[in-house]
PDB file of N, CA and C in Angstrom:
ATOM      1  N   UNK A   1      25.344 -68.818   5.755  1.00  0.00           N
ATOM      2  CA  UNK A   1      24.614 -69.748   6.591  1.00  0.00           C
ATOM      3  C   UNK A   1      23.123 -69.774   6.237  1.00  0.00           C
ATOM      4  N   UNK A   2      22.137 -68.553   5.730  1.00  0.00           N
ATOM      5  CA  UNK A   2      21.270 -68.308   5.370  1.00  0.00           C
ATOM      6  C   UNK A   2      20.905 -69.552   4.124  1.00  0.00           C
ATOM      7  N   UNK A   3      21.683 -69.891   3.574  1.00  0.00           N
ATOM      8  CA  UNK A   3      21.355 -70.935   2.605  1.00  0.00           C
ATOM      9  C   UNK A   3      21.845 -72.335   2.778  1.00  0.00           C
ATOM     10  N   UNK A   4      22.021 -72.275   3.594  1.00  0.00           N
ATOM     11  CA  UNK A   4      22.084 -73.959   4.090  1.00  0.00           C
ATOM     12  C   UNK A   4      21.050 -74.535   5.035  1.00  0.00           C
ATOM     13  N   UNK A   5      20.410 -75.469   4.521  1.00  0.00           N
ATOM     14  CA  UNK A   5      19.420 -76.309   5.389  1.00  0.00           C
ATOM     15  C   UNK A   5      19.457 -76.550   6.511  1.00  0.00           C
ATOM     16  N   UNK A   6      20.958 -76.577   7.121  1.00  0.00           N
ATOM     17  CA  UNK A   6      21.162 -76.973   8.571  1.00  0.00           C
ATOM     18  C   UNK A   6      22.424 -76.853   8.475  1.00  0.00           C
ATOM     19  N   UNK A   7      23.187 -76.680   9.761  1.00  0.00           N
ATOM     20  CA  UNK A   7      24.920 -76.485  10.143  1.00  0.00           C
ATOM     21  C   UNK A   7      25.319 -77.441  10.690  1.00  0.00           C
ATOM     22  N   UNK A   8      26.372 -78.038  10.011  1.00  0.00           N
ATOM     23  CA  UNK A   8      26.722 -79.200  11.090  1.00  0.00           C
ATOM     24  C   UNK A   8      28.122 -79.118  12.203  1.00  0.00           C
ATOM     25  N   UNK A   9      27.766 -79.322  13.617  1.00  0.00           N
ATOM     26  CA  UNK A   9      29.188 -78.545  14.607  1.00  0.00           C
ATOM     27  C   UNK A   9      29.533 -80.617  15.257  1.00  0.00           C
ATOM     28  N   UNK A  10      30.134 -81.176  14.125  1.00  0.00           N
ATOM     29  CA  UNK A  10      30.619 -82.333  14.852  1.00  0.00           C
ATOM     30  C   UNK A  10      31.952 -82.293  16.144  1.00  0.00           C
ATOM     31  N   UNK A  11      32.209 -81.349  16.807  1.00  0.00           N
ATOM     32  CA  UNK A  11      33.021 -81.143  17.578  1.00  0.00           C
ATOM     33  C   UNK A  11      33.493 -82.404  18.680  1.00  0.00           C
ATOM     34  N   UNK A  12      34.319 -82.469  19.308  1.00  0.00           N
ATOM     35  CA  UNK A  12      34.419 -83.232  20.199  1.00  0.00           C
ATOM     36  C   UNK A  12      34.876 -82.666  21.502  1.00  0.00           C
ATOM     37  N   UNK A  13      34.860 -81.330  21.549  1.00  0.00           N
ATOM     38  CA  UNK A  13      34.718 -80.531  22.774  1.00  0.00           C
ATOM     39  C   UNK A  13      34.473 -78.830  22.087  1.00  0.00           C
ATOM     40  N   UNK A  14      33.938 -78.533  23.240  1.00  0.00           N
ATOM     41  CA  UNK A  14      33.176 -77.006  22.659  1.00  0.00           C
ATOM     42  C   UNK A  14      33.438 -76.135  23.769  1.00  0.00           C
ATOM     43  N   UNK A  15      33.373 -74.682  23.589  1.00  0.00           N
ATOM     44  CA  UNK A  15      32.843 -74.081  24.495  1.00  0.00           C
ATOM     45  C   UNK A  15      31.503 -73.328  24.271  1.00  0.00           C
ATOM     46  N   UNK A  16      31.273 -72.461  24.311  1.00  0.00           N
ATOM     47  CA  UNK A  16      30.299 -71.835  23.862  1.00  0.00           C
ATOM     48  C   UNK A  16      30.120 -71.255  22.302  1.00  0.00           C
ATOM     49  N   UNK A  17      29.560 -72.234  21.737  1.00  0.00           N
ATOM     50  CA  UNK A  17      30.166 -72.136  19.886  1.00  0.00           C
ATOM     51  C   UNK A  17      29.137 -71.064  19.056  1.00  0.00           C
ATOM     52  N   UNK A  18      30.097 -69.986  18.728  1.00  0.00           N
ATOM     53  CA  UNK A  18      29.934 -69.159  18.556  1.00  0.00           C
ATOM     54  C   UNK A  18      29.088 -68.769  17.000  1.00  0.00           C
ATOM     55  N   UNK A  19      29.890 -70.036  16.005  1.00  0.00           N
ATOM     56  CA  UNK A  19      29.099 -70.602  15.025  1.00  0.00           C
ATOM     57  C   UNK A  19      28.042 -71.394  14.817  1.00  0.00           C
ATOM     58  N   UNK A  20      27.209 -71.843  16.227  1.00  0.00           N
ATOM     59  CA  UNK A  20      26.174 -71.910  16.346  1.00  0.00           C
ATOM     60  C   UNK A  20      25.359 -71.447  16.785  1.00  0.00           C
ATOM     61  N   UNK A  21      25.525 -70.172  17.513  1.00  0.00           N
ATOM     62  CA  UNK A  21      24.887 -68.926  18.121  1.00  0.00           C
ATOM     63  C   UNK A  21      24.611 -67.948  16.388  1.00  0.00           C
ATOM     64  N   UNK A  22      25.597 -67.864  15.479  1.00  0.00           N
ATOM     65  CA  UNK A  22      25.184 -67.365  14.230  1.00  0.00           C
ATOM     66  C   UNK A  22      24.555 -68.005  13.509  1.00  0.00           C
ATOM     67  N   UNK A  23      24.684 -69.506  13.258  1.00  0.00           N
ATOM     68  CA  UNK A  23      23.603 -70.278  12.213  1.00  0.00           C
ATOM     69  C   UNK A  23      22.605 -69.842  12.809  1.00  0.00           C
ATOM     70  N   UNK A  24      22.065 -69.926  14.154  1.00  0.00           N
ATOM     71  CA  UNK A  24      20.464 -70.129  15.069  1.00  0.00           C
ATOM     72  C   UNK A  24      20.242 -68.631  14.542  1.00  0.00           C
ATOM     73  N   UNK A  25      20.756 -67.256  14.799  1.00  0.00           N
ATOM     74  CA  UNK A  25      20.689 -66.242  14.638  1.00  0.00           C
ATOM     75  C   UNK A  25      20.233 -65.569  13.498  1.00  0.00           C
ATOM     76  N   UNK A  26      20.652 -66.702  12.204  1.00  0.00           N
ATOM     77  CA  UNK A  26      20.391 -66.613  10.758  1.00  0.00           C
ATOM     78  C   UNK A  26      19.229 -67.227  10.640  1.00  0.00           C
ATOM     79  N   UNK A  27      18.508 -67.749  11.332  1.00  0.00           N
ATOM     80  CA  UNK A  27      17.359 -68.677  10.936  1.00  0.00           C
ATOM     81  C   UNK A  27      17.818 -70.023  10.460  1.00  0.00           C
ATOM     82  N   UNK A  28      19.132 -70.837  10.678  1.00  0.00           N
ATOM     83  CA  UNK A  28      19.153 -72.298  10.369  1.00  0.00           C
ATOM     84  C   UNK A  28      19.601 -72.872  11.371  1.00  0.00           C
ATOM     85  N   UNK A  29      19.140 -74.436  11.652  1.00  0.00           N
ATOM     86  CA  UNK A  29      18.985 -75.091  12.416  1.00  0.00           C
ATOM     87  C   UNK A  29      20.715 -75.650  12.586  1.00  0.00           C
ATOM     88  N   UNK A  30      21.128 -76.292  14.052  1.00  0.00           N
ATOM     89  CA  UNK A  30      21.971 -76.971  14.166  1.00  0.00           C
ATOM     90  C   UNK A  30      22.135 -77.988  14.495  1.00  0.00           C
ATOM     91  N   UNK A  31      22.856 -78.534  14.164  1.00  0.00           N
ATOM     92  CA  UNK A  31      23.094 -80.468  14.393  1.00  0.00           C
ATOM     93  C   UNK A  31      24.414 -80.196  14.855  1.00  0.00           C
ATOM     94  N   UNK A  32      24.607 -80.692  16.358  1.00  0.00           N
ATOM     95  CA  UNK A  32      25.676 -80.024  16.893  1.00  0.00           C
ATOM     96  C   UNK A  32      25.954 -81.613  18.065  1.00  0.00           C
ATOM     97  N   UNK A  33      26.933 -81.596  18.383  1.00  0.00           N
ATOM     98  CA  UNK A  33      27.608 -82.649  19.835  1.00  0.00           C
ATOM     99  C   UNK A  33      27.332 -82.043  20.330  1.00  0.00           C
ATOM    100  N   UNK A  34      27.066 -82.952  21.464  1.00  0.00           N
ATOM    101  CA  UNK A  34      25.995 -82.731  22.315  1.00  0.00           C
ATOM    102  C   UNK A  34      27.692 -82.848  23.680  1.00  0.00           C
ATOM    103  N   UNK A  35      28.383 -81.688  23.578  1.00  0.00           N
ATOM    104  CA  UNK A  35      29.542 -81.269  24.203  1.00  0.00           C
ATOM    105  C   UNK A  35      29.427 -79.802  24.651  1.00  0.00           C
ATOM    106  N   UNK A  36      29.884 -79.294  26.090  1.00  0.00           N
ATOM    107  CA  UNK A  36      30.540 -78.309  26.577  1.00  0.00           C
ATOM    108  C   UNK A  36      29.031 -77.199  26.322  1.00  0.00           C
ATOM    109  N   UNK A  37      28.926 -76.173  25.461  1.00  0.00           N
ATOM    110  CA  UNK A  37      28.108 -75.121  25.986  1.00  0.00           C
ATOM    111  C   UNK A  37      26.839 -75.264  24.850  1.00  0.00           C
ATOM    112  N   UNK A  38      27.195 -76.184  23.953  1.00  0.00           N
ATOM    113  CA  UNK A  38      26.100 -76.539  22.765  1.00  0.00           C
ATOM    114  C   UNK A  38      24.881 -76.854  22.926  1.00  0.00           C
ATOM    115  N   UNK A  39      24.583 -78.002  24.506  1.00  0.00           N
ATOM    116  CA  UNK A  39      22.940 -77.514  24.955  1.00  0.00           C
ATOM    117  C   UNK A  39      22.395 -76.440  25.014  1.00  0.00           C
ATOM    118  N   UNK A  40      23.871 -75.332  25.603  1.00  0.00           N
ATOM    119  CA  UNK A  40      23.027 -73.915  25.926  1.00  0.00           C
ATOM    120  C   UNK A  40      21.838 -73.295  24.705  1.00  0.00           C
ATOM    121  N   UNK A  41      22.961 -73.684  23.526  1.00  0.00           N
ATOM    122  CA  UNK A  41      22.471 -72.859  22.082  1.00  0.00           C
ATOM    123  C   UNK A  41      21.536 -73.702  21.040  1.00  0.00           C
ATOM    124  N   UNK A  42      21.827 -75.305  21.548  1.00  0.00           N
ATOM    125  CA  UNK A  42      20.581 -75.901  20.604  1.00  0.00           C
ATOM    126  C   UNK A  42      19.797 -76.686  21.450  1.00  0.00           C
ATOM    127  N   UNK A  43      18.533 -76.659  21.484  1.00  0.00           N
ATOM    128  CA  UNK A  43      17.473 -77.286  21.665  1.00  0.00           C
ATOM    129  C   UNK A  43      17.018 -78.235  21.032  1.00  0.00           C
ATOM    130  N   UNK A  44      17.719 -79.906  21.597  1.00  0.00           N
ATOM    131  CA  UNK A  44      17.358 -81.241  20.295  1.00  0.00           C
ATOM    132  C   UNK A  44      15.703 -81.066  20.538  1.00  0.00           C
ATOM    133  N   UNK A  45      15.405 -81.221  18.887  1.00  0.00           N
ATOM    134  CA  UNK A  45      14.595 -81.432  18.569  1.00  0.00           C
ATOM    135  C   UNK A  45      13.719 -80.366  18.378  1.00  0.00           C
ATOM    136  N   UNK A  46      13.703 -79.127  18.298  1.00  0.00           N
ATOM    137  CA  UNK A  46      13.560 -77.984  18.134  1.00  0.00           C
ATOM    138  C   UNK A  46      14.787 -76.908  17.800  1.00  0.00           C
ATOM    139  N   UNK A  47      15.274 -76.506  17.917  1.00  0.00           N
ATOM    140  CA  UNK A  47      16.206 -75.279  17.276  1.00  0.00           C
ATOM    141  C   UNK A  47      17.911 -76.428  16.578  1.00  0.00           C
ATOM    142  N   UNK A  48      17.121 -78.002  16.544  1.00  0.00           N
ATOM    143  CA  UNK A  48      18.299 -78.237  15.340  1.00  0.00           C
ATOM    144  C   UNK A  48      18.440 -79.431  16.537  1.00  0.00           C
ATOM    145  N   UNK A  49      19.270 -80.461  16.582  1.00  0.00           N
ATOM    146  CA  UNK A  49      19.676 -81.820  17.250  1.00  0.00           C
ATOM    147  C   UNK A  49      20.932 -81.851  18.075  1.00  0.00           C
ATOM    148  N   UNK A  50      20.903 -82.730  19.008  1.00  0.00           N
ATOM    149  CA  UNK A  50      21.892 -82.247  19.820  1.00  0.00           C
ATOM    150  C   UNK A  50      22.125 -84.529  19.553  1.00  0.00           C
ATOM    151  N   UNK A  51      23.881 -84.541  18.864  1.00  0.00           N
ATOM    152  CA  UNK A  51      24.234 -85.781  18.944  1.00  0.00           C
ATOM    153  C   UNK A  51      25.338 -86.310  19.526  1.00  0.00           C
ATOM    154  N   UNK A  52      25.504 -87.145  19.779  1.00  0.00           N
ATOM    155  CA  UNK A  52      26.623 -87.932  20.402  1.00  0.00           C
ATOM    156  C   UNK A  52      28.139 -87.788  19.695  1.00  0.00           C
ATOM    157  N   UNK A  53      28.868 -86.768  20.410  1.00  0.00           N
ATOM    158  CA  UNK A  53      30.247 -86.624  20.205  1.00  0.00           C
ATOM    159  C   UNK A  53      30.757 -87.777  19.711  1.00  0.00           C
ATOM    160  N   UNK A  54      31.466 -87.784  18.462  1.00  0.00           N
ATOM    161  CA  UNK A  54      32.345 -88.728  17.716  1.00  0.00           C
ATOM    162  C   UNK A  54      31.640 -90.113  17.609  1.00  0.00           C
ATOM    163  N   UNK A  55      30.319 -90.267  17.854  1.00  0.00           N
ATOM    164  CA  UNK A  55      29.715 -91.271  16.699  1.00  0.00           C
ATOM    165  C   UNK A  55      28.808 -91.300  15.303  1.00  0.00           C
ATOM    166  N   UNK A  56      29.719 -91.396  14.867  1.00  0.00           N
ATOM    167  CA  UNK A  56      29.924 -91.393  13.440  1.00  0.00           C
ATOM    168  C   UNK A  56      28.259 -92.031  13.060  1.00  0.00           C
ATOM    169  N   UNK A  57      27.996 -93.210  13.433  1.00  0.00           N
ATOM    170  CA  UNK A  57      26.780 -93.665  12.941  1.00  0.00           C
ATOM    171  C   UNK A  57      25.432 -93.231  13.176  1.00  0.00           C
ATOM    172  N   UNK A  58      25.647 -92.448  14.606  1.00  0.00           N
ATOM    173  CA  UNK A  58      24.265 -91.271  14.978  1.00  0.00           C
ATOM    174  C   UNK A  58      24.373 -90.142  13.589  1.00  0.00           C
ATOM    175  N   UNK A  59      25.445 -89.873  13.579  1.00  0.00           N
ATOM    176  CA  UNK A  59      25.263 -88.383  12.588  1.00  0.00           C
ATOM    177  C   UNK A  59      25.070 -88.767  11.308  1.00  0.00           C
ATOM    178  N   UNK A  60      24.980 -89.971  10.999  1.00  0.00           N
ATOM    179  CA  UNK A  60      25.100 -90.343   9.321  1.00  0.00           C
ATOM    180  C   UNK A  60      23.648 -90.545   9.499  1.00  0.00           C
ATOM    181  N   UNK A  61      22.851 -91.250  10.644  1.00  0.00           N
ATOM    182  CA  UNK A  61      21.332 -91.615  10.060  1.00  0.00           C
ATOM    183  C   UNK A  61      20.658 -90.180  11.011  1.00  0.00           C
ATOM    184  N   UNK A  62      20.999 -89.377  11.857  1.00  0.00           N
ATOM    185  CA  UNK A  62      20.343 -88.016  11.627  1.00  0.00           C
ATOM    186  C   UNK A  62      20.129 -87.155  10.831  1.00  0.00           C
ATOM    187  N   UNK A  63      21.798 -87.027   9.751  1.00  0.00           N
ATOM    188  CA  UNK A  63      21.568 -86.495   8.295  1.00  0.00           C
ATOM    189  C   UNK A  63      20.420 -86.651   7.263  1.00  0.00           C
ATOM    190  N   UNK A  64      20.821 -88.473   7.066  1.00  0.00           N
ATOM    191  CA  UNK A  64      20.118 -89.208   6.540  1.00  0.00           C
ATOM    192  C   UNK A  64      18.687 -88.599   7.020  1.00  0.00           C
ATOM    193  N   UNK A  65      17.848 -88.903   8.408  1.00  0.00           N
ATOM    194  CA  UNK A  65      16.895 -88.669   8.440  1.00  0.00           C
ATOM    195  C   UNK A  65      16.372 -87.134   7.938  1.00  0.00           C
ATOM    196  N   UNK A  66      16.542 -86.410   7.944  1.00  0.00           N
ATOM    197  CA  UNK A  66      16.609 -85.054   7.682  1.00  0.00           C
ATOM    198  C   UNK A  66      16.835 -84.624   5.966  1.00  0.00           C
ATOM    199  N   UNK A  67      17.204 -85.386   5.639  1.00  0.00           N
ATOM    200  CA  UNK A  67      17.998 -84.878   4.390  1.00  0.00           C
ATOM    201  C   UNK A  67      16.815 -84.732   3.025  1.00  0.00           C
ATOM    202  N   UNK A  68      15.329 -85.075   3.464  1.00  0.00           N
ATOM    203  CA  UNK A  68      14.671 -84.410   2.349  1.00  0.00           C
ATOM    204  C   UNK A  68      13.270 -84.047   3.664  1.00  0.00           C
ATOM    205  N   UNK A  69      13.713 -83.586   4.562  1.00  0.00           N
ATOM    206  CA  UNK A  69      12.558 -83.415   5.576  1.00  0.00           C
ATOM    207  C   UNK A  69      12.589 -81.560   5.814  1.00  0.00           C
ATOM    208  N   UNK A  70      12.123 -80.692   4.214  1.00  0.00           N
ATOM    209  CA  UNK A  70      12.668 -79.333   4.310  1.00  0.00           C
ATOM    210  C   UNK A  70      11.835 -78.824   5.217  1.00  0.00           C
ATOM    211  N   UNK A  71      10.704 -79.234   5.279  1.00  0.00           N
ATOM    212  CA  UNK A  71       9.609 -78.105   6.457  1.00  0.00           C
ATOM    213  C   UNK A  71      10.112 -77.950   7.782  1.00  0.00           C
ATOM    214  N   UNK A  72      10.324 -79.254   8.462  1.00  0.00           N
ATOM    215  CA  UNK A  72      10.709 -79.569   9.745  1.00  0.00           C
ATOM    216  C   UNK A  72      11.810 -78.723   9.778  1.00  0.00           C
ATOM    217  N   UNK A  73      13.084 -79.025   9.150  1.00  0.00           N
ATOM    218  CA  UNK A  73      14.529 -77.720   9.302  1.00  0.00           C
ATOM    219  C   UNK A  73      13.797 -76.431   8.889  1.00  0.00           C
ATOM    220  N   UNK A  74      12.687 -75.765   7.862  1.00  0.00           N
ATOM    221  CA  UNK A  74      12.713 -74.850   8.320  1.00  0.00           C
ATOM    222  C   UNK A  74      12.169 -74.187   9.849  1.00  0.00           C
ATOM    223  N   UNK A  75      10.894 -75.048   9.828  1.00  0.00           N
ATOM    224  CA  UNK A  75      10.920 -74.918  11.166  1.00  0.00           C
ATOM    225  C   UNK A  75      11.889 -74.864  12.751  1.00  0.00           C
ATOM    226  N   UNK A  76      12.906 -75.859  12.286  1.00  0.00           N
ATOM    227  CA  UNK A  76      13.936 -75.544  13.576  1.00  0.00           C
ATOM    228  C   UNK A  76      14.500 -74.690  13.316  1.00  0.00           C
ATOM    229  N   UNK A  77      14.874 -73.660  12.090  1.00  0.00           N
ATOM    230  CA  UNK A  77      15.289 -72.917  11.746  1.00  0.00           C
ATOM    231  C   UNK A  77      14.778 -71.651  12.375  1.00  0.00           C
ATOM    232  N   UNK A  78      13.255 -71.447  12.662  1.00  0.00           N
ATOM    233  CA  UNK A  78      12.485 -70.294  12.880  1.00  0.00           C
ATOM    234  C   UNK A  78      12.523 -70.057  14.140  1.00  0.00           C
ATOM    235  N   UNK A  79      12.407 -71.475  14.866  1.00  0.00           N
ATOM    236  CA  UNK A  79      12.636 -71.570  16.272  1.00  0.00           C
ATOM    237  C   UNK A  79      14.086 -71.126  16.754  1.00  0.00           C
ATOM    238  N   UNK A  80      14.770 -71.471  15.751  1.00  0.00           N
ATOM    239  CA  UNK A  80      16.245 -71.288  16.645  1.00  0.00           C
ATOM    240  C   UNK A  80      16.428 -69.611  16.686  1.00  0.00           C
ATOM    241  N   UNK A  81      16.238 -68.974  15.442  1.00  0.00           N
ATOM    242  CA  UNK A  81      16.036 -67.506  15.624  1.00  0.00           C
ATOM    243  C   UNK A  81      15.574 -66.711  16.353  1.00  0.00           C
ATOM    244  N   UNK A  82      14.224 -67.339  16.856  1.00  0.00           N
ATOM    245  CA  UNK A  82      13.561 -66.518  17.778  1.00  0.00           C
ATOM    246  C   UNK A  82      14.170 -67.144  19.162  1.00  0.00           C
ATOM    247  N   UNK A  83      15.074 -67.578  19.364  1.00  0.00           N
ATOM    248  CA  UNK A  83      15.270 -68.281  20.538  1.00  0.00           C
ATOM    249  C   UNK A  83      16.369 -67.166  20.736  1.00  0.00           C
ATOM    250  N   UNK A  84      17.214 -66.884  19.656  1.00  0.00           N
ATOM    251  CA  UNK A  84      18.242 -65.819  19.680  1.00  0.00           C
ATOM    252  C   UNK A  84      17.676 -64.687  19.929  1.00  0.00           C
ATOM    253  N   UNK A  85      16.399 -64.604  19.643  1.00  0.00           N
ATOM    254  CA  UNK A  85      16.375 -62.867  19.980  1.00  0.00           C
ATOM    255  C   UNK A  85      15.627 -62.833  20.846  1.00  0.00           C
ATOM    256  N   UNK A  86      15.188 -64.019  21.824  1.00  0.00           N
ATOM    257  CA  UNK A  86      14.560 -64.270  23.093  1.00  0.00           C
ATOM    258  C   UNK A  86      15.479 -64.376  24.624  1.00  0.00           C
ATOM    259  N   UNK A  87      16.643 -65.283  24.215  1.00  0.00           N
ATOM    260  CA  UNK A  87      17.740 -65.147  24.801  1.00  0.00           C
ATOM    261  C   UNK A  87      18.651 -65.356  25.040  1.00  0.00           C
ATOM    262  N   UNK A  88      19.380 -64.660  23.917  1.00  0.00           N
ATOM    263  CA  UNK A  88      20.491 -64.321  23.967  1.00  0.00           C
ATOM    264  C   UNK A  88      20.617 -62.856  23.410  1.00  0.00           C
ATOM    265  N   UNK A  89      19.548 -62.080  23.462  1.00  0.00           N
ATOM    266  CA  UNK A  89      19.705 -60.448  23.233  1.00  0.00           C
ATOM    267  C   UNK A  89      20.503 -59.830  24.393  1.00  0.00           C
ATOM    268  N   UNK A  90      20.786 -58.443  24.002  1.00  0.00           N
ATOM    269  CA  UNK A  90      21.684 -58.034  24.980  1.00  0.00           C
ATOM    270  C   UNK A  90      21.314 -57.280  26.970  1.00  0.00           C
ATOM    271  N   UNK A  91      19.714 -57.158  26.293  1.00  0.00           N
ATOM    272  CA  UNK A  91      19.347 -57.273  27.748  1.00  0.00           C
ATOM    273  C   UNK A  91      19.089 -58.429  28.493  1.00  0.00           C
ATOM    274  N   UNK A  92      19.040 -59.575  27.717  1.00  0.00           N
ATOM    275  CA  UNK A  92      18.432 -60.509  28.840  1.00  0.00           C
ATOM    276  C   UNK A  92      19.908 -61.167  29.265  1.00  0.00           C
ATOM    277  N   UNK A  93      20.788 -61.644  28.139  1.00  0.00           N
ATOM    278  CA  UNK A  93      22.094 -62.252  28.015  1.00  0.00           C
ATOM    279  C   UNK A  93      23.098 -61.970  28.758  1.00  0.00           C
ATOM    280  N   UNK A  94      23.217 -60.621  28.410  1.00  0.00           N
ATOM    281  CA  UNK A  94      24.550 -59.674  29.370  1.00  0.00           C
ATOM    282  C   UNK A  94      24.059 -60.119  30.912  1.00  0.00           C
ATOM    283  N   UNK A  95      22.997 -59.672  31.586  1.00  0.00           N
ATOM    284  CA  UNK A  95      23.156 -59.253  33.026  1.00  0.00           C
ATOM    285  C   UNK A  95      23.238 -60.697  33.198  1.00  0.00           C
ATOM    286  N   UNK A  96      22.675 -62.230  32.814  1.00  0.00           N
ATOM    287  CA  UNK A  96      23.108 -63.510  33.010  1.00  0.00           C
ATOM    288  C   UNK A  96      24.282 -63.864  33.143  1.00  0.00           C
ATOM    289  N   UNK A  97      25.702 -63.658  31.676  1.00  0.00           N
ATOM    290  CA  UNK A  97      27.229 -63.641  31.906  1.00  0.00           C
ATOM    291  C   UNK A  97      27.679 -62.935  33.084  1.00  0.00           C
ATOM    292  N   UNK A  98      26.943 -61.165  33.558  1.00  0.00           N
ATOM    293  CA  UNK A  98      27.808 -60.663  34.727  1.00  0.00           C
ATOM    294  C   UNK A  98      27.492 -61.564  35.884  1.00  0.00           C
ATOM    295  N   UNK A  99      26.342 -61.658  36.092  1.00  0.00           N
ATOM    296  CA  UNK A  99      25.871 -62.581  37.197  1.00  0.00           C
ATOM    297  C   UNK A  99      26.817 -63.594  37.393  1.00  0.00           C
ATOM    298  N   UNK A 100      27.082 -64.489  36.140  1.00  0.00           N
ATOM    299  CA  UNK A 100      28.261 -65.555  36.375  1.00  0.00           C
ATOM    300  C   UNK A 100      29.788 -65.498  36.553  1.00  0.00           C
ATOM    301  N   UNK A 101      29.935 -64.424  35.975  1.00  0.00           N
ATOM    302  CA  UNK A 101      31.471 -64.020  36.019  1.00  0.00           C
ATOM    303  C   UNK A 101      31.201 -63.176  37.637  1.00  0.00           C
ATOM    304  N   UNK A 102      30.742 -62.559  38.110  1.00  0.00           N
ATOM    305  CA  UNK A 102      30.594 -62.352  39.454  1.00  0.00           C
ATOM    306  C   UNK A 102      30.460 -63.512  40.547  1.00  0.00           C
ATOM    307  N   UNK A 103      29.846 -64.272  40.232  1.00  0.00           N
ATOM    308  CA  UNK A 103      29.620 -65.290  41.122  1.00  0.00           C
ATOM    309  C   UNK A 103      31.242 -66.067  41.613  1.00  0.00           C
ATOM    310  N   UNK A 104      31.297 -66.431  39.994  1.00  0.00           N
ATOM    311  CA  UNK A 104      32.826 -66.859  40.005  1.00  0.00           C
ATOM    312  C   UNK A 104      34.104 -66.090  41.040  1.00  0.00           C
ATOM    313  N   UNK A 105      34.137 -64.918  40.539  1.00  0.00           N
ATOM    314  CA  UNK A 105      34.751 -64.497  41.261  1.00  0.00           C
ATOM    315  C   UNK A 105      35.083 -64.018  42.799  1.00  0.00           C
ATOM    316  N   UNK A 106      33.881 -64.003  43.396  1.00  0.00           N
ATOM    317  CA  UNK A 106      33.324 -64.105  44.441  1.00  0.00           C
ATOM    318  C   UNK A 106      34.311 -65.913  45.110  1.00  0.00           C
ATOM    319  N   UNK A 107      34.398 -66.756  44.181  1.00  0.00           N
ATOM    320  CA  UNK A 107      35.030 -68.277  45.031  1.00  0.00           C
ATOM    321  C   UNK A 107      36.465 -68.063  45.267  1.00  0.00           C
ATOM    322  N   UNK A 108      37.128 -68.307  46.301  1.00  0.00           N
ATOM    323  CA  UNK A 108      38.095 -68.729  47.307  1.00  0.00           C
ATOM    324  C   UNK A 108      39.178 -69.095  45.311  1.00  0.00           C
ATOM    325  N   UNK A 109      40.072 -68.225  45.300  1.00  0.00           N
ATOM    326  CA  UNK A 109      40.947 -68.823  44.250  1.00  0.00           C
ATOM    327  C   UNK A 109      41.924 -70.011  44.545  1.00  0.00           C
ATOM    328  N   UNK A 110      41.714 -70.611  45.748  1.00  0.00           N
ATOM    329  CA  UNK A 110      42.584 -71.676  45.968  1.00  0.00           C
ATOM    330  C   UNK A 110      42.168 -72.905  45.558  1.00  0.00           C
TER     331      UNK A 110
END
């Protein structure tokens, strides 16, 4: 991932994508659908673009735009890294998931 300019996650449903928690982690930016937990992990327009699930013509002229623009991806690249070790490290990250998986469980299972 370290040598690619940017990752591309064209998904059309996500959960919390785990291969974009490692590109950001590696220092490269993601271009990801903008589906399910992928806001959590990219920041459009800073840590990589967040696009419209299954249109084809957003992702061809975001490529396009991008595709000799190296400073800017490295830059979302730098950002997305430090965003990983800002938060999603294991002190700040963990007690957030227990918090939620507690909460959850805490609701009426009916």
């Amino acid at each position: 991932m370290r040598a690619a300019d940017v990752v591309l996650i064209p998904s059309m449903q996500e959960g919390l994508p785990n291969v974009a928690m490692e590109a950001c982690a590696s220092g490269t930016p993601v271009f990801g659908s903008e589906v399910g937990g992928m806001p959590e992990v990219v920041l459009s327009g800073s840590t990589g673009l967040l696009l419209p699930a299954g249109q084809v013509a957003a992702w061809k002229d975001a490529i396009s735009s991008y595709a000799k623009r190296f400073e800017e991806l490295k830059t979302m690249g730098e950002a997305a890294r430090q965003r990983m070790i800002n938060e999603f490290n294991r002190d700040s990250y963990a007690p957030k998931m227990m918090q939620l998986y507690e909460a959850a469980m805490s609701l009426p299972r009916d």
